[in-house]
Protein backbone atom coordinates (compact mmCIF):
# COMPACT_ATOMS: atom_id res chain seq x y z
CA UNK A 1 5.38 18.13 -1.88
CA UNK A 2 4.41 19.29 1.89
CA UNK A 3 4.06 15.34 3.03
CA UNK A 4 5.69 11.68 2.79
CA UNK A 5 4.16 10.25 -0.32
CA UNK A 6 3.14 6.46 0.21
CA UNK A 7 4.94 4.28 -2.57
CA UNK A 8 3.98 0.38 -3.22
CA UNK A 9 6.63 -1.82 -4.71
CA UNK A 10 4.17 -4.78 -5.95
CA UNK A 11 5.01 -7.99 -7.26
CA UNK A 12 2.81 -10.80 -7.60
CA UNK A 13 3.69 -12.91 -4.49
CA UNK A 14 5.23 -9.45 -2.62
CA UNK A 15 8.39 -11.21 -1.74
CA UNK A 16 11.51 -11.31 -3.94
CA UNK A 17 10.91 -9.13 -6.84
CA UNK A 18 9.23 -6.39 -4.73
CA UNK A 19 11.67 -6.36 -2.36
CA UNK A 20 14.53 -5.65 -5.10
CA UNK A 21 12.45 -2.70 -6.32
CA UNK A 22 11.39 -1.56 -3.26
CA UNK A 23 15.26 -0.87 -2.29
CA UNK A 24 15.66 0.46 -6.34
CA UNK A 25 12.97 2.77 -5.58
CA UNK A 26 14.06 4.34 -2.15
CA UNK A 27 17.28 4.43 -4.00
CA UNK A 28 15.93 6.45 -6.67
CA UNK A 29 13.62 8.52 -4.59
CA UNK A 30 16.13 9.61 -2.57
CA UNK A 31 18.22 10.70 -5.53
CA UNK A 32 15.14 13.01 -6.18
CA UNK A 33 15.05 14.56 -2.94
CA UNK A 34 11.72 13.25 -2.45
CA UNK A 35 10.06 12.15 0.70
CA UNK A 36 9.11 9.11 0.33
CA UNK A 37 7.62 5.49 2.34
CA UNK A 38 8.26 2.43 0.29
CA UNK A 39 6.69 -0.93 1.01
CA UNK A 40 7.16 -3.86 -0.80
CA UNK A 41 3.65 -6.29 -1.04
CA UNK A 42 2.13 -8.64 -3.62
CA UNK A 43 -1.00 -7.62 -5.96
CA UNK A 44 -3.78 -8.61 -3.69
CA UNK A 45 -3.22 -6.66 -0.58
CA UNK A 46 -2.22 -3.75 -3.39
CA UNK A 47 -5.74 -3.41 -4.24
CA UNK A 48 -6.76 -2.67 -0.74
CA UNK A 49 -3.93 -0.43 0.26
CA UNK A 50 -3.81 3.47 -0.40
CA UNK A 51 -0.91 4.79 -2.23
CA UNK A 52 0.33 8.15 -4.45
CA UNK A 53 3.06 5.75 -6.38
CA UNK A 54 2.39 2.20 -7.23
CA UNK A 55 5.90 0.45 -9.35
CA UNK A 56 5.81 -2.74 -10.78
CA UNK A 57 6.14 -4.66 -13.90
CA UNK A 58 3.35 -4.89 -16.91
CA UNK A 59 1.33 -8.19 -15.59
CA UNK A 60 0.77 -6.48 -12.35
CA UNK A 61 0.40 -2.73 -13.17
CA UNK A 62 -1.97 -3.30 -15.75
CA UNK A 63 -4.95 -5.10 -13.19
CA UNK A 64 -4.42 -1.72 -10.83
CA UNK A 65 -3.87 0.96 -13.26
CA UNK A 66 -6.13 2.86 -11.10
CA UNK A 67 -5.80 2.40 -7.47
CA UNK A 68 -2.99 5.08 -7.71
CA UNK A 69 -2.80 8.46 -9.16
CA UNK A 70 0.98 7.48 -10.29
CA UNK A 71 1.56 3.46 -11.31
CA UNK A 72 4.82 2.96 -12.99
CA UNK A 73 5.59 -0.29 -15.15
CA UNK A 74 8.87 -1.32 -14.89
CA UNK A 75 11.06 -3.98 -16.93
CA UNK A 76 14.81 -3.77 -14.67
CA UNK A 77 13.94 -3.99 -10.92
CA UNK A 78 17.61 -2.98 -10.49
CA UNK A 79 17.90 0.34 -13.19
CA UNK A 80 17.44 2.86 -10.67
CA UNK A 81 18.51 5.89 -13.34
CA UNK A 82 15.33 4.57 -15.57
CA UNK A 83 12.81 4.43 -12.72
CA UNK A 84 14.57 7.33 -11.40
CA UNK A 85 13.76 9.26 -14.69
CA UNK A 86 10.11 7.62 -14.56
CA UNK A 87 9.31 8.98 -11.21
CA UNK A 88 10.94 12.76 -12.15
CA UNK A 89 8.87 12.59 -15.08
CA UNK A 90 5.41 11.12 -13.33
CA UNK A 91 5.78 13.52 -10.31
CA UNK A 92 6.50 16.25 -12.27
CA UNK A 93 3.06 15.82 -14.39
CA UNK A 94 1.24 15.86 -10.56
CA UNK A 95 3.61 18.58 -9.62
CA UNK A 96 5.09 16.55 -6.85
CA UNK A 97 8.61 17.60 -7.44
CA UNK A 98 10.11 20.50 -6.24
């Protein structure tokens, strides 16, 4: 990938929760060499924000399934080798990954 893809951490009040993934994902990211800006928000401002990657859990991917070409449902905020294996596999399918 030639440019920083924009990653959203969401969680439904975009404090606590999103926060933990948010530093799980940058973790993970990084671990796949990929360029990458995280931020961490709730679902509202999600819907109006533009993103490649949106991660969060079931409740919350579900209602924006499609406001990114990559959402991710996670279960573990904190298992960075699973959402590490997520994101190879996701970006691979988009051919994001070198």
């Amino acid at each position: 990938m030639d440019r920083t893809l924009e990653v959203l951490a969401v969680c439904g009040v975009g404090m606590g929760s999103s926060l933990m993934l948010k530093m799980t994902a940058e973790d993970a990211l990084r671990a796949l060499n990929v360029d990458a800006r995280v931020e961490n928000t709730d679902l509202s401002t999600a819907r109006g924000m533009t993103a490649d990657i949106i991660i969060g859990q079931g409740m919350h991917t579900d209602e924006i399934a499609d406001a990114a070409p990559v959402v991710i449902t996670v279960t573990d905020f904190l298992d960075k080798e699973g959402l590490q294996a997520a994101l190879r596999e996701r970006l691979a399918e988009k051919g994001w990954l070198a």
